[in-house]
PDB file of N, CA and C in Angstrom:
ATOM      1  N   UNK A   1     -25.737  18.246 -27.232  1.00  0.00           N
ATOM      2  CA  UNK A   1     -25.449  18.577 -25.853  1.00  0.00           C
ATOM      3  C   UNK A   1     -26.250  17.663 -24.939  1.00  0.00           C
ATOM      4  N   UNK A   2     -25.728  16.543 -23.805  1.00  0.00           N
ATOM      5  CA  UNK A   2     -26.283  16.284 -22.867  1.00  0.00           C
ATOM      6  C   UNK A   2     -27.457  16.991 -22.081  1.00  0.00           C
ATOM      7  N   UNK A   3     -28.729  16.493 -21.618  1.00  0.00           N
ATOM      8  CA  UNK A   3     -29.246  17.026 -20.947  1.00  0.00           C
ATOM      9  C   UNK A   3     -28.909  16.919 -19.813  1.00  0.00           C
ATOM     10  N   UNK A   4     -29.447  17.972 -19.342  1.00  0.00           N
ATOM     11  CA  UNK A   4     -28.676  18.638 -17.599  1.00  0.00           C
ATOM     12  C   UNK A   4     -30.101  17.512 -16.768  1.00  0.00           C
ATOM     13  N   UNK A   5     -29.397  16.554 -16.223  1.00  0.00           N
ATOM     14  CA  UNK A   5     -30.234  15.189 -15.360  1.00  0.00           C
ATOM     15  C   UNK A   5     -30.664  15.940 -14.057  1.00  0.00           C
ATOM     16  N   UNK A   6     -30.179  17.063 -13.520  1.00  0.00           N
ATOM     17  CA  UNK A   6     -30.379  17.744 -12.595  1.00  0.00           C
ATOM     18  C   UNK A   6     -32.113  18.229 -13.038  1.00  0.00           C
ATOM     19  N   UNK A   7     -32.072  18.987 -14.294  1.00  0.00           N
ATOM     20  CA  UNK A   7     -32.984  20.140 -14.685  1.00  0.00           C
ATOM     21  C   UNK A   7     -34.084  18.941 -14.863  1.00  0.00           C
ATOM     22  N   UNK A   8     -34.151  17.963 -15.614  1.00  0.00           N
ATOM     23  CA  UNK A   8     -34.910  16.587 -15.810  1.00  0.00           C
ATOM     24  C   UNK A   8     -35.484  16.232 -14.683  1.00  0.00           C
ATOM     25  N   UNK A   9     -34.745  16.178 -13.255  1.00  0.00           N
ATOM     26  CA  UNK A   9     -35.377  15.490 -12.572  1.00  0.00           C
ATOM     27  C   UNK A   9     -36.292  16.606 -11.582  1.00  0.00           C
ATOM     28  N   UNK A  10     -36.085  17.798 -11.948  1.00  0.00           N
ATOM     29  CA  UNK A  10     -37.181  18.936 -11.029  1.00  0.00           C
ATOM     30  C   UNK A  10     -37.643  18.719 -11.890  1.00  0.00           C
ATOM     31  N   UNK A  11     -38.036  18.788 -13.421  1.00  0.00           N
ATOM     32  CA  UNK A  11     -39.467  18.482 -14.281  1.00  0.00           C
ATOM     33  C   UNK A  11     -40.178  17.749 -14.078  1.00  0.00           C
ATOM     34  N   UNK A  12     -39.499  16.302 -13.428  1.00  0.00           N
ATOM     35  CA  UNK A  12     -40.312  15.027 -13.768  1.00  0.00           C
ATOM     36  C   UNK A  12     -40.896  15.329 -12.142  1.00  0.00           C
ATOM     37  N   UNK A  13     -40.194  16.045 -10.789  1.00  0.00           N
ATOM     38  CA  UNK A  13     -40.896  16.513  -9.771  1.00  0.00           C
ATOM     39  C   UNK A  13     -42.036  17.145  -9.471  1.00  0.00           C
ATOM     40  N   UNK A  14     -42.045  18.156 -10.629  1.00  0.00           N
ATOM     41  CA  UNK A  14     -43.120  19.631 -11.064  1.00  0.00           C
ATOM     42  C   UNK A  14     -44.365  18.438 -11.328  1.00  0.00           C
ATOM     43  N   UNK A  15     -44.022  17.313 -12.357  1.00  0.00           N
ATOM     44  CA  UNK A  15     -44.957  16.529 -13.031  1.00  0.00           C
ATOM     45  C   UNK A  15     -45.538  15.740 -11.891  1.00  0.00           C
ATOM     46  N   UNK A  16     -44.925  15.477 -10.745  1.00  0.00           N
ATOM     47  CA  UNK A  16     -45.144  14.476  -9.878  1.00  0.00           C
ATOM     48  C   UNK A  16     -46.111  15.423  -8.983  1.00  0.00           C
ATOM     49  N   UNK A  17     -45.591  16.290  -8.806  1.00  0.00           N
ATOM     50  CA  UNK A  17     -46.534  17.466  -7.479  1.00  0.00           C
ATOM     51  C   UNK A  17     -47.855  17.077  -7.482  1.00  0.00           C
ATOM     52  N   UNK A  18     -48.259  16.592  -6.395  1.00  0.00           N
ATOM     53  CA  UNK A  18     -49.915  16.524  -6.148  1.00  0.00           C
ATOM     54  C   UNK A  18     -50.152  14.685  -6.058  1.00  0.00           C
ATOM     55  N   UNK A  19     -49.167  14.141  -6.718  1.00  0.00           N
ATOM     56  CA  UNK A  19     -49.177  12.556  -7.410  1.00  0.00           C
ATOM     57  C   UNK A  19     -48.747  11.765  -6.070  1.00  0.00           C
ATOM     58  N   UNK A  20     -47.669  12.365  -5.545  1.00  0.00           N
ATOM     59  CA  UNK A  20     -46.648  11.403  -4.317  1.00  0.00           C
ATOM     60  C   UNK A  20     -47.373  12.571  -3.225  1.00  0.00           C
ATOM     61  N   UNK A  21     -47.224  10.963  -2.373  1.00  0.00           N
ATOM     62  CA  UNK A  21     -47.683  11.367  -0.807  1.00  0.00           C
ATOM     63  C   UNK A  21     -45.829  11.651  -0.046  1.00  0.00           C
ATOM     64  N   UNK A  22     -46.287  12.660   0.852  1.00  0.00           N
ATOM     65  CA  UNK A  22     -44.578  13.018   1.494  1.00  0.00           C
ATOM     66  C   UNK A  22     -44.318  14.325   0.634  1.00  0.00           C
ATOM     67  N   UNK A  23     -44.123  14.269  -0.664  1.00  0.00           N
ATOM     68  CA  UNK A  23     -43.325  14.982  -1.140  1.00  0.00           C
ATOM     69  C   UNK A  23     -42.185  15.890  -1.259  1.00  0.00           C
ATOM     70  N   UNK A  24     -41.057  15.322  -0.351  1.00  0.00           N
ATOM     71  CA  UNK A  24     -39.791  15.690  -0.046  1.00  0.00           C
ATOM     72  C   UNK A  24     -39.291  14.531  -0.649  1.00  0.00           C
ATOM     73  N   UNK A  25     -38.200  15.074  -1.502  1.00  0.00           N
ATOM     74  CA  UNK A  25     -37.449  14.429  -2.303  1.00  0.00           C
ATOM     75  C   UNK A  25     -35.728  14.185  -1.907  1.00  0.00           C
ATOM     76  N   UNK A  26     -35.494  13.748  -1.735  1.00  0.00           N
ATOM     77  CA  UNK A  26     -33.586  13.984  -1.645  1.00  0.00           C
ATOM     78  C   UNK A  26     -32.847  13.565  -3.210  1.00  0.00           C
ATOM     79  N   UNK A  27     -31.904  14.311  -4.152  1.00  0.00           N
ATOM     80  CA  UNK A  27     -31.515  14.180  -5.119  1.00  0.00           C
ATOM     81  C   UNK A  27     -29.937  14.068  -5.122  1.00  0.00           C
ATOM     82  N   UNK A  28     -29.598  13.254  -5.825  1.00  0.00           N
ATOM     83  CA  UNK A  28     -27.776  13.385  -5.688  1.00  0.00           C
ATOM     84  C   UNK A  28     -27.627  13.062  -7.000  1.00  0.00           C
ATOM     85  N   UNK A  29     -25.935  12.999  -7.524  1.00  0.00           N
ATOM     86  CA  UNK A  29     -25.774  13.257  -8.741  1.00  0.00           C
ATOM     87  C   UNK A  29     -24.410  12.716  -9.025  1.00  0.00           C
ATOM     88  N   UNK A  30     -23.983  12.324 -10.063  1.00  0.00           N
ATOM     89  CA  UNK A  30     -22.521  11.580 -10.310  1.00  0.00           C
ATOM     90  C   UNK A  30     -22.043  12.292 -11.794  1.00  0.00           C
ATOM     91  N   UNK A  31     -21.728  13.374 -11.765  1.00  0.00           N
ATOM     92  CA  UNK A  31     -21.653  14.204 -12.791  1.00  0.00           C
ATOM     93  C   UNK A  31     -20.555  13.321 -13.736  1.00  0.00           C
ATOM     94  N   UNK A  32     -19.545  12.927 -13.315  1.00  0.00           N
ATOM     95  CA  UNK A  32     -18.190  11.942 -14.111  1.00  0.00           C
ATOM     96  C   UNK A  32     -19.257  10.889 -14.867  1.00  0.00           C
ATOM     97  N   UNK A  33     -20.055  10.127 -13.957  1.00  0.00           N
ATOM     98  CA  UNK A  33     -20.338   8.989 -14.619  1.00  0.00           C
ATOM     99  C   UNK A  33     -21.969   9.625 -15.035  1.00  0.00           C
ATOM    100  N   UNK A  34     -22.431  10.330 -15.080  1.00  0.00           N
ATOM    101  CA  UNK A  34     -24.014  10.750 -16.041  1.00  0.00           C
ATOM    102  C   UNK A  34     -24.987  10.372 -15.582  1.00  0.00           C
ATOM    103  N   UNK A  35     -24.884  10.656 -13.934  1.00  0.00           N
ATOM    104  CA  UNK A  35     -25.768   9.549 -13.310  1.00  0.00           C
ATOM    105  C   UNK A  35     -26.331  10.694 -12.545  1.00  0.00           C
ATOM    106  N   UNK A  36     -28.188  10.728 -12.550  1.00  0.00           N
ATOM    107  CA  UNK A  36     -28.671  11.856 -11.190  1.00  0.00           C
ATOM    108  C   UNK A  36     -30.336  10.777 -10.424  1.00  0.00           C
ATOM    109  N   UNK A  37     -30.214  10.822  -9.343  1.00  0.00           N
ATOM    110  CA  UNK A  37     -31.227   9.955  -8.626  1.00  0.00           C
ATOM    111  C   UNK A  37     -32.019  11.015  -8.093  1.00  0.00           C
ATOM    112  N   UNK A  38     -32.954  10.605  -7.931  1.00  0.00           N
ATOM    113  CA  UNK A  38     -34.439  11.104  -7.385  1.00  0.00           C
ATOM    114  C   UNK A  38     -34.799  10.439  -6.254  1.00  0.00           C
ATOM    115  N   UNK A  39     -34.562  10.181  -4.887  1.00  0.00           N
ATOM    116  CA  UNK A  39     -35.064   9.533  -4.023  1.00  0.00           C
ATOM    117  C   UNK A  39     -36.269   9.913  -3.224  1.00  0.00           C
ATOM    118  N   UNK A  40     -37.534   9.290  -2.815  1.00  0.00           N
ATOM    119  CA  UNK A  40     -38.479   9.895  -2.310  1.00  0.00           C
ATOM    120  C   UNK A  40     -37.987   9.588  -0.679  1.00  0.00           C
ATOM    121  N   UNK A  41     -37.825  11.093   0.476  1.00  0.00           N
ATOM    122  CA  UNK A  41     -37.426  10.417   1.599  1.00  0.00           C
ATOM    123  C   UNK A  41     -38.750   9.251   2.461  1.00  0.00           C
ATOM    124  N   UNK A  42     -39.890   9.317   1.975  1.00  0.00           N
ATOM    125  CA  UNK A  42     -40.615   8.864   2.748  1.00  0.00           C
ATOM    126  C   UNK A  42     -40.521   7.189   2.628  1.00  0.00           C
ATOM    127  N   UNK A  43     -39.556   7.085   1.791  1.00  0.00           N
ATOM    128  CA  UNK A  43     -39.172   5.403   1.128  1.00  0.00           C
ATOM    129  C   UNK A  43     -40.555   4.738   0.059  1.00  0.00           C
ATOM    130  N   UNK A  44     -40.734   5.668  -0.603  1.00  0.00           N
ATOM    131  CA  UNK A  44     -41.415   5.340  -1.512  1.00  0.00           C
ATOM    132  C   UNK A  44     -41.130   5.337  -3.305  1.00  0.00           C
ATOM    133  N   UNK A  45     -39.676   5.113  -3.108  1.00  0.00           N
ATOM    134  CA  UNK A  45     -39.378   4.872  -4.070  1.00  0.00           C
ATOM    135  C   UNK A  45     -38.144   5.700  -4.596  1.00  0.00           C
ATOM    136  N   UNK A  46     -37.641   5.336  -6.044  1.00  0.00           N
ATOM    137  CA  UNK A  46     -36.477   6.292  -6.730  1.00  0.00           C
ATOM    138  C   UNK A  46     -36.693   6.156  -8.027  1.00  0.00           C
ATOM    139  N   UNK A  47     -36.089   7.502  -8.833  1.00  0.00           N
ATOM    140  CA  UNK A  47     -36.163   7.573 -10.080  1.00  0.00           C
ATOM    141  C   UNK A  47     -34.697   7.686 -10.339  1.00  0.00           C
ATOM    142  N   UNK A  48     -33.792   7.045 -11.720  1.00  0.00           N
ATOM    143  CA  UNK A  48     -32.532   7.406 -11.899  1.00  0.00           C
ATOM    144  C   UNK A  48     -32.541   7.465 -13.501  1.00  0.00           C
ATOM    145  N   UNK A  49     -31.617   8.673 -13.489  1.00  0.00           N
ATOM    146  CA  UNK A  49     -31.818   8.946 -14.589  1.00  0.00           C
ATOM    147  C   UNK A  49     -30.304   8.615 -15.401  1.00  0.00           C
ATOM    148  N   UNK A  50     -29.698   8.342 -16.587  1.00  0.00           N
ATOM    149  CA  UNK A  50     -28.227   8.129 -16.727  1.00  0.00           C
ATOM    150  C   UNK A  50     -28.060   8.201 -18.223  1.00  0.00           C
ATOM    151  N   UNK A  51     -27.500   9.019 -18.740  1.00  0.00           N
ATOM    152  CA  UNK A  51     -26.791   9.195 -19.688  1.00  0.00           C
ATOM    153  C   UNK A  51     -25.765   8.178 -20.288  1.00  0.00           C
ATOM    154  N   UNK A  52     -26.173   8.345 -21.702  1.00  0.00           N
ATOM    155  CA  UNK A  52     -25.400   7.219 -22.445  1.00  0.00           C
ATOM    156  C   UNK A  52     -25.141   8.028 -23.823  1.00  0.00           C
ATOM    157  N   UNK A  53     -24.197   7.843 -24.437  1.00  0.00           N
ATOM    158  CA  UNK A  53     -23.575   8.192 -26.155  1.00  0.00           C
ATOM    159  C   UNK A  53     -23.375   6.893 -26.741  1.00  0.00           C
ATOM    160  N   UNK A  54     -24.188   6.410 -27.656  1.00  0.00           N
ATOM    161  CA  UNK A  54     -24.424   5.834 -28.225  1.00  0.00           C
ATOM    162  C   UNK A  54     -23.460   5.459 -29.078  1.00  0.00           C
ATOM    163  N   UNK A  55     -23.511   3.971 -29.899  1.00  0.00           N
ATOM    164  CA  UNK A  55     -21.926   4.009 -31.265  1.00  0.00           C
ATOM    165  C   UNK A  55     -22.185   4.746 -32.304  1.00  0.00           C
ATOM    166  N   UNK A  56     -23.229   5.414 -32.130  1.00  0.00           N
ATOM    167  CA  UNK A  56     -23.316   6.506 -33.323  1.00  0.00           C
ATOM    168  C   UNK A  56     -23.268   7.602 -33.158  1.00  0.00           C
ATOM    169  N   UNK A  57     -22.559   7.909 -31.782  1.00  0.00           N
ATOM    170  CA  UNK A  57     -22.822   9.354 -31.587  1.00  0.00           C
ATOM    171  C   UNK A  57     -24.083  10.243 -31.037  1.00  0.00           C
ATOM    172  N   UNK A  58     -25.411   9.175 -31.090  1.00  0.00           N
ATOM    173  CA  UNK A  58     -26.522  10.233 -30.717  1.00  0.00           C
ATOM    174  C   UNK A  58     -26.762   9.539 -28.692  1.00  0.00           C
ATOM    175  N   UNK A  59     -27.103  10.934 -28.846  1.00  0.00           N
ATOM    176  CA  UNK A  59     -27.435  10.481 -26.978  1.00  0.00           C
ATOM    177  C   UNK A  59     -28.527   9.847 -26.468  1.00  0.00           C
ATOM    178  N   UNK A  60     -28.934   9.406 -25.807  1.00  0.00           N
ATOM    179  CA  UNK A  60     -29.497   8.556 -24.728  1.00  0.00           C
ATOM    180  C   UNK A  60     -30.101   8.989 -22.887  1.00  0.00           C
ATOM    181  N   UNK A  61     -30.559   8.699 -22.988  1.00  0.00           N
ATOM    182  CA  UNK A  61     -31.238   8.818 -21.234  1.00  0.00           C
ATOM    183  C   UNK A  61     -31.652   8.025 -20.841  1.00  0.00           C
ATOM    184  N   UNK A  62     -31.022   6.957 -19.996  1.00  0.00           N
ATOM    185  CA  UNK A  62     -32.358   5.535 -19.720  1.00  0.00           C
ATOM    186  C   UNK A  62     -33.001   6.092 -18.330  1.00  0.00           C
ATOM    187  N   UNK A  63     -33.980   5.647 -17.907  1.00  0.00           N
ATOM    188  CA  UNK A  63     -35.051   5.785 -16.881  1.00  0.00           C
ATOM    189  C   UNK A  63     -35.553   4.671 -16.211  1.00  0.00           C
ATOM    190  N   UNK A  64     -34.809   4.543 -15.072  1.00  0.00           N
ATOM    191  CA  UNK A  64     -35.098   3.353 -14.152  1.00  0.00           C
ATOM    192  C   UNK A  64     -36.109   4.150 -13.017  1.00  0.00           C
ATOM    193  N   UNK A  65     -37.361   3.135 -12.407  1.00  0.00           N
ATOM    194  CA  UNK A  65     -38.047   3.793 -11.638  1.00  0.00           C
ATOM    195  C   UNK A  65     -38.076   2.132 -10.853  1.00  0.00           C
ATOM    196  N   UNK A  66     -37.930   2.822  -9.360  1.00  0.00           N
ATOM    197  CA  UNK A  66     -38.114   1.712  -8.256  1.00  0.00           C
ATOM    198  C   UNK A  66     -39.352   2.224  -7.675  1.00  0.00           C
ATOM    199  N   UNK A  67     -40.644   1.583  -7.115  1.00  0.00           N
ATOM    200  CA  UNK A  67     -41.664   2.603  -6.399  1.00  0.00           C
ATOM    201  C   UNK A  67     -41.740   1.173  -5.176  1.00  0.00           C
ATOM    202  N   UNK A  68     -41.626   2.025  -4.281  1.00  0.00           N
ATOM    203  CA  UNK A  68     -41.734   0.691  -2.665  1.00  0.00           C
ATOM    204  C   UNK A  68     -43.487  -0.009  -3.184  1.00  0.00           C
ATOM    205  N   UNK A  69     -43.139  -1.059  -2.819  1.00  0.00           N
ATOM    206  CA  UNK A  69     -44.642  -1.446  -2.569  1.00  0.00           C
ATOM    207  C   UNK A  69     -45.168  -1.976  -3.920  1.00  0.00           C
ATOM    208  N   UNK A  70     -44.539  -2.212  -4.963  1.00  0.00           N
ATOM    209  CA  UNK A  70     -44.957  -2.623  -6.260  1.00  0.00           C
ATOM    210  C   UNK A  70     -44.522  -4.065  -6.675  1.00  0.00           C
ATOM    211  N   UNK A  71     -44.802  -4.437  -7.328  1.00  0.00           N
ATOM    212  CA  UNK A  71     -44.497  -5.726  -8.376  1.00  0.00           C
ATOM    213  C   UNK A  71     -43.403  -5.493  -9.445  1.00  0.00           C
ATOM    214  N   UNK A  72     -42.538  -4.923  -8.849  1.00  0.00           N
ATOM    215  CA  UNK A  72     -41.482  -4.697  -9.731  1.00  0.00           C
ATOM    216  C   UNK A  72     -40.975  -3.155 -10.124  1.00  0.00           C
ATOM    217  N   UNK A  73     -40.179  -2.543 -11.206  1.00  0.00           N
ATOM    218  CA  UNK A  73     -39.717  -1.892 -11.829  1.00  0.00           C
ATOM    219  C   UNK A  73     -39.758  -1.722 -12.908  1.00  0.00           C
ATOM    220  N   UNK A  74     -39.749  -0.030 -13.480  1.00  0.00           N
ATOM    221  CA  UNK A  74     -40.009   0.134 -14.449  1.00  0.00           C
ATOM    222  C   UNK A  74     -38.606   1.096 -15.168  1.00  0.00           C
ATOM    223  N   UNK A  75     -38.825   0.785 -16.889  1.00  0.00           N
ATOM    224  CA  UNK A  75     -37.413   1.490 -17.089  1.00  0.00           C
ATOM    225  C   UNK A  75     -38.052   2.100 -18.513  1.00  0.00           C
ATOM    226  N   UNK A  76     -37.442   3.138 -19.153  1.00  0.00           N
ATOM    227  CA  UNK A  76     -37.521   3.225 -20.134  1.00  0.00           C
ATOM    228  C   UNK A  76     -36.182   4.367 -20.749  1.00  0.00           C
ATOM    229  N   UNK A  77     -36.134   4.764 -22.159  1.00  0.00           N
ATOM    230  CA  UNK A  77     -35.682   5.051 -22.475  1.00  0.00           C
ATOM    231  C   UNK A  77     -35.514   6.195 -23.607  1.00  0.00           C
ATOM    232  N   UNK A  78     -35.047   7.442 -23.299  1.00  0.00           N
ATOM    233  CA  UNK A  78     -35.279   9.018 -23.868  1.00  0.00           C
ATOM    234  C   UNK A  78     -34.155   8.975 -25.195  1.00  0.00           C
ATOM    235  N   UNK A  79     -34.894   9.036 -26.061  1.00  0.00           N
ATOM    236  CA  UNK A  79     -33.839   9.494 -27.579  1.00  0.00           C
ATOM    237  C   UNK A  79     -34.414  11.203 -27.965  1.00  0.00           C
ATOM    238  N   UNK A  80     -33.743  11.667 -27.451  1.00  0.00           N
ATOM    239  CA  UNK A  80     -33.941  13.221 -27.954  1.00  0.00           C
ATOM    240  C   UNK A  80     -33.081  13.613 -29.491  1.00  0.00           C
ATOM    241  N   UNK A  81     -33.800  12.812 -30.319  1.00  0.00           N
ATOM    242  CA  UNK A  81     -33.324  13.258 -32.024  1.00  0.00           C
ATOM    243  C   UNK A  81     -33.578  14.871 -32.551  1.00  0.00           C
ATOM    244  N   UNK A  82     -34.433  15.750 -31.753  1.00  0.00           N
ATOM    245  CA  UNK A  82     -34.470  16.738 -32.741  1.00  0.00           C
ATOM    246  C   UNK A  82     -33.693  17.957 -31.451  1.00  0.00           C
ATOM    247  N   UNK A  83     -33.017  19.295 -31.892  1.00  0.00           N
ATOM    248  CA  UNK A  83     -32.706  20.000 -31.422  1.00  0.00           C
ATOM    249  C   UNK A  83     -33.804  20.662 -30.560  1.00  0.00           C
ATOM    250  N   UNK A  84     -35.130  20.896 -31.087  1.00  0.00           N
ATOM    251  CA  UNK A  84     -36.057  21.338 -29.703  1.00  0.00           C
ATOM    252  C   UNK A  84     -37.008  20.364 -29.444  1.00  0.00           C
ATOM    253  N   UNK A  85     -36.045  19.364 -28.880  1.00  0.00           N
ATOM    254  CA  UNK A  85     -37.272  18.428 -28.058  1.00  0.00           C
ATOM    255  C   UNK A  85     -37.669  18.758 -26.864  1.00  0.00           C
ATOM    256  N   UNK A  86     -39.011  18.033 -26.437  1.00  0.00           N
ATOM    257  CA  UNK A  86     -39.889  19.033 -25.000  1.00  0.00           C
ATOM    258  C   UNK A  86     -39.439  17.609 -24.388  1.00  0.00           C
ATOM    259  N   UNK A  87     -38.621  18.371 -23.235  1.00  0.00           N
ATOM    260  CA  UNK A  87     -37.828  17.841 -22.284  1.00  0.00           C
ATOM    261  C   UNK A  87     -39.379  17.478 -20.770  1.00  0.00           C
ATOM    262  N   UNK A  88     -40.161  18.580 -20.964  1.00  0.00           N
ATOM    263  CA  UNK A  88     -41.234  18.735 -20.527  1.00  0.00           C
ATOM    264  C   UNK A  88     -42.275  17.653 -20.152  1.00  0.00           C
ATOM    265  N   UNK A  89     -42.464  17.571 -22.070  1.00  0.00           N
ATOM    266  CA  UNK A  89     -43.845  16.599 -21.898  1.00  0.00           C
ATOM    267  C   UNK A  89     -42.649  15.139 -21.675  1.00  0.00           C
ATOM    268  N   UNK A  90     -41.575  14.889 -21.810  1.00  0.00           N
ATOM    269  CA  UNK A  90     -40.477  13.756 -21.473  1.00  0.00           C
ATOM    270  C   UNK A  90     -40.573  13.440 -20.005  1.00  0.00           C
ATOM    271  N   UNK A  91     -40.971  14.222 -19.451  1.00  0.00           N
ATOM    272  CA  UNK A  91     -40.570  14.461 -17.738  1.00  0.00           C
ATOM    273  C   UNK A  91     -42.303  13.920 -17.539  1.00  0.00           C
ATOM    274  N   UNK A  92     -43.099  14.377 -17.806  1.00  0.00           N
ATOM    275  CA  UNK A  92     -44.410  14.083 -17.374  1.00  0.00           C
ATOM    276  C   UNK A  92     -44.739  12.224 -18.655  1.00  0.00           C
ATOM    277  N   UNK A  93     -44.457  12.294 -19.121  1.00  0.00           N
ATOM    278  CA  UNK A  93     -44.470  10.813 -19.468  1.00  0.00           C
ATOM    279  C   UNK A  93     -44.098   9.496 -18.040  1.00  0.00           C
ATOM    280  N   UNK A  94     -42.509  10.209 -17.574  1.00  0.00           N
ATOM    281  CA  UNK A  94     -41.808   9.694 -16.911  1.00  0.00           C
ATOM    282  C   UNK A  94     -42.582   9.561 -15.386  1.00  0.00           C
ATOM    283  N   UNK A  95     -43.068  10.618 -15.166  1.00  0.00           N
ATOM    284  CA  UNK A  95     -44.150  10.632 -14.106  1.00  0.00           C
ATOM    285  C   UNK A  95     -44.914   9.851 -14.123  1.00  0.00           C
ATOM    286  N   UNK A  96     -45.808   9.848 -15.228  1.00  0.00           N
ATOM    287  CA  UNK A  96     -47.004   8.896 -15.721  1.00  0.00           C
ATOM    288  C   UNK A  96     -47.010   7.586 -15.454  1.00  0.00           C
ATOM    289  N   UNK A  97     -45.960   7.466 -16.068  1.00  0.00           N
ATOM    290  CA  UNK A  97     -45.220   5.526 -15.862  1.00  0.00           C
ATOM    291  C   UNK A  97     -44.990   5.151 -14.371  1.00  0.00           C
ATOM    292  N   UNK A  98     -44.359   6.373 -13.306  1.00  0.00           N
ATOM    293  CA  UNK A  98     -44.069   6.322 -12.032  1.00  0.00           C
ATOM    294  C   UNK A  98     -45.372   6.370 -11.316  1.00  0.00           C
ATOM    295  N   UNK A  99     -46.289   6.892 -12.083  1.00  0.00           N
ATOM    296  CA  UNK A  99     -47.594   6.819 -10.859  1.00  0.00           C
ATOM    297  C   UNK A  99     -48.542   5.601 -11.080  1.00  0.00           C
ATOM    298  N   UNK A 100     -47.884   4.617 -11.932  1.00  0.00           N
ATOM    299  CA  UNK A 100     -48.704   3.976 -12.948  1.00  0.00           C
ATOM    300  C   UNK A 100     -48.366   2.443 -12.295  1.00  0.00           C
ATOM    301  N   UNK A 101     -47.096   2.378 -11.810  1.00  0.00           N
ATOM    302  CA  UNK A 101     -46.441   0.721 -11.268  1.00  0.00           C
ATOM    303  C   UNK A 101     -47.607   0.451 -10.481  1.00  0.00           C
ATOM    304  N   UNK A 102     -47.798  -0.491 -10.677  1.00  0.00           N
ATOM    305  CA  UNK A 102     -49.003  -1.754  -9.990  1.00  0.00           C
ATOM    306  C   UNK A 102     -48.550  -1.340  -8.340  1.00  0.00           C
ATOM    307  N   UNK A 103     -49.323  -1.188  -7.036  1.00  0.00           N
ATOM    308  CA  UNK A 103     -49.216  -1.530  -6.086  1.00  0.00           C
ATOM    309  C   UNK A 103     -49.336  -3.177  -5.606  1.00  0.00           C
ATOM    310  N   UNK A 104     -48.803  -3.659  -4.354  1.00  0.00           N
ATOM    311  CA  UNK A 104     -48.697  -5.289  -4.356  1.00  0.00           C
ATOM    312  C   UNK A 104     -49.708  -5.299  -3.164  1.00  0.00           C
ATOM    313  N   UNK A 105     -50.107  -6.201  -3.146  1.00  0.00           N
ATOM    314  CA  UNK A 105     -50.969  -6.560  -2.201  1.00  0.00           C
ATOM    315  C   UNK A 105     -50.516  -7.499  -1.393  1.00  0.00           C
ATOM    316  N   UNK A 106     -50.460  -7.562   0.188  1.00  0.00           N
ATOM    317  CA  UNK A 106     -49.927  -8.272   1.369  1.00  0.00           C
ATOM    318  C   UNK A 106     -49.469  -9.539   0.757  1.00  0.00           C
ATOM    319  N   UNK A 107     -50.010 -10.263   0.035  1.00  0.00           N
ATOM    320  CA  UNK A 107     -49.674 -11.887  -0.833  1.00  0.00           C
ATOM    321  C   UNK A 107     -48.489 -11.774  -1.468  1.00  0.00           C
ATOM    322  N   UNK A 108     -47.979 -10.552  -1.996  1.00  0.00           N
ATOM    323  CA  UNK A 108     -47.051 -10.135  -3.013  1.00  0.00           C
ATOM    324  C   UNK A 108     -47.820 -10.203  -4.355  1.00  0.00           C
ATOM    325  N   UNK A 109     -48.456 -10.315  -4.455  1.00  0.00           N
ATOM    326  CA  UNK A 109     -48.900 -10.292  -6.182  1.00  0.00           C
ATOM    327  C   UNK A 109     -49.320  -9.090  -6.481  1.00  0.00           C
ATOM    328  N   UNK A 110     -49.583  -8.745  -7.771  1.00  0.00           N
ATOM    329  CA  UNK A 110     -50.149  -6.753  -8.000  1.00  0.00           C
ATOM    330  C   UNK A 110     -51.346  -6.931  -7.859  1.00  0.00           C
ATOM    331  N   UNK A 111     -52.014  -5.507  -7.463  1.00  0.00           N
ATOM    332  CA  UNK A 111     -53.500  -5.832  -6.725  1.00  0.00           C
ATOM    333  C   UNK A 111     -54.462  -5.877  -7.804  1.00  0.00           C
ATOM    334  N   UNK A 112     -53.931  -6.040  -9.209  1.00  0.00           N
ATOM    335  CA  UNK A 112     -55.305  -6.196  -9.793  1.00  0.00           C
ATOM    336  C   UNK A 112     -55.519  -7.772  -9.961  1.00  0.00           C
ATOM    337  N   UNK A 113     -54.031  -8.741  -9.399  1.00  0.00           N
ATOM    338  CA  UNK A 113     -54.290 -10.214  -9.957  1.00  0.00           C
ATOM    339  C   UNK A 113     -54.965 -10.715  -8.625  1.00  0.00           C
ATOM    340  N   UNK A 114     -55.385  -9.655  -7.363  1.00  0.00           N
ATOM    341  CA  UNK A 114     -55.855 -10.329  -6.118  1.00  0.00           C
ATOM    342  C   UNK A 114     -57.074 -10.396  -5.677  1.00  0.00           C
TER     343      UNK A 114
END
């Protein structure tokens, strides 16, 4: 069974609480195509989450994260192989990585190369 990208992205929110400044979120969703976004309104960034079925049948979640103000983007990717996987500690990983993108410094470079 697909995970519900809706329920994913209030986890990876719950995980974020305390982390993001603003914390008003706006979320939308493309249920046909497996697609649910996380936008921060304060323009500090987006999380998207998107479903994929694999040629073998097993499912997929890739994880694109945009954060304003960084040296780039980060992505990764959810293989939920066992029937009770913690969707949980998945969501706070995903956080982790999101609080984790390098900030840029006025030059553009990330502030630890400045």
């Amino acid at each position: 069974m697909p995970p519900r990208l809706l329920s994913l992205l209030s986890l990876i929110e719950a995980a974020l609480s305390g982390s993001v400044q603003g914390g008003v979120v706006m979320r939308s969703a493309n249920y046909p195509e497996g697609i649910a976004r996380m936008t921060f309104a304060d323009g500090g960034g987006s999380i998207v989450l998107r479903n994929f079925l694999l040629a073998d049948g097993e499912l997929c979640v890739r994880v694109d994260l945009r954060r304003a103000g960084t040296a780039g983007a980060g992505a990764s990717v959810i293989y939920p192989r066992t029937g009770a996987f913690d969707w949980t500690t998945a969501a706070a990983k995903i956080a982790r990585a999101w609080c984790v993108l390098a900030p840029v410094a006025d030059d553009g470079k990330p502030e630890a190369e400045t």
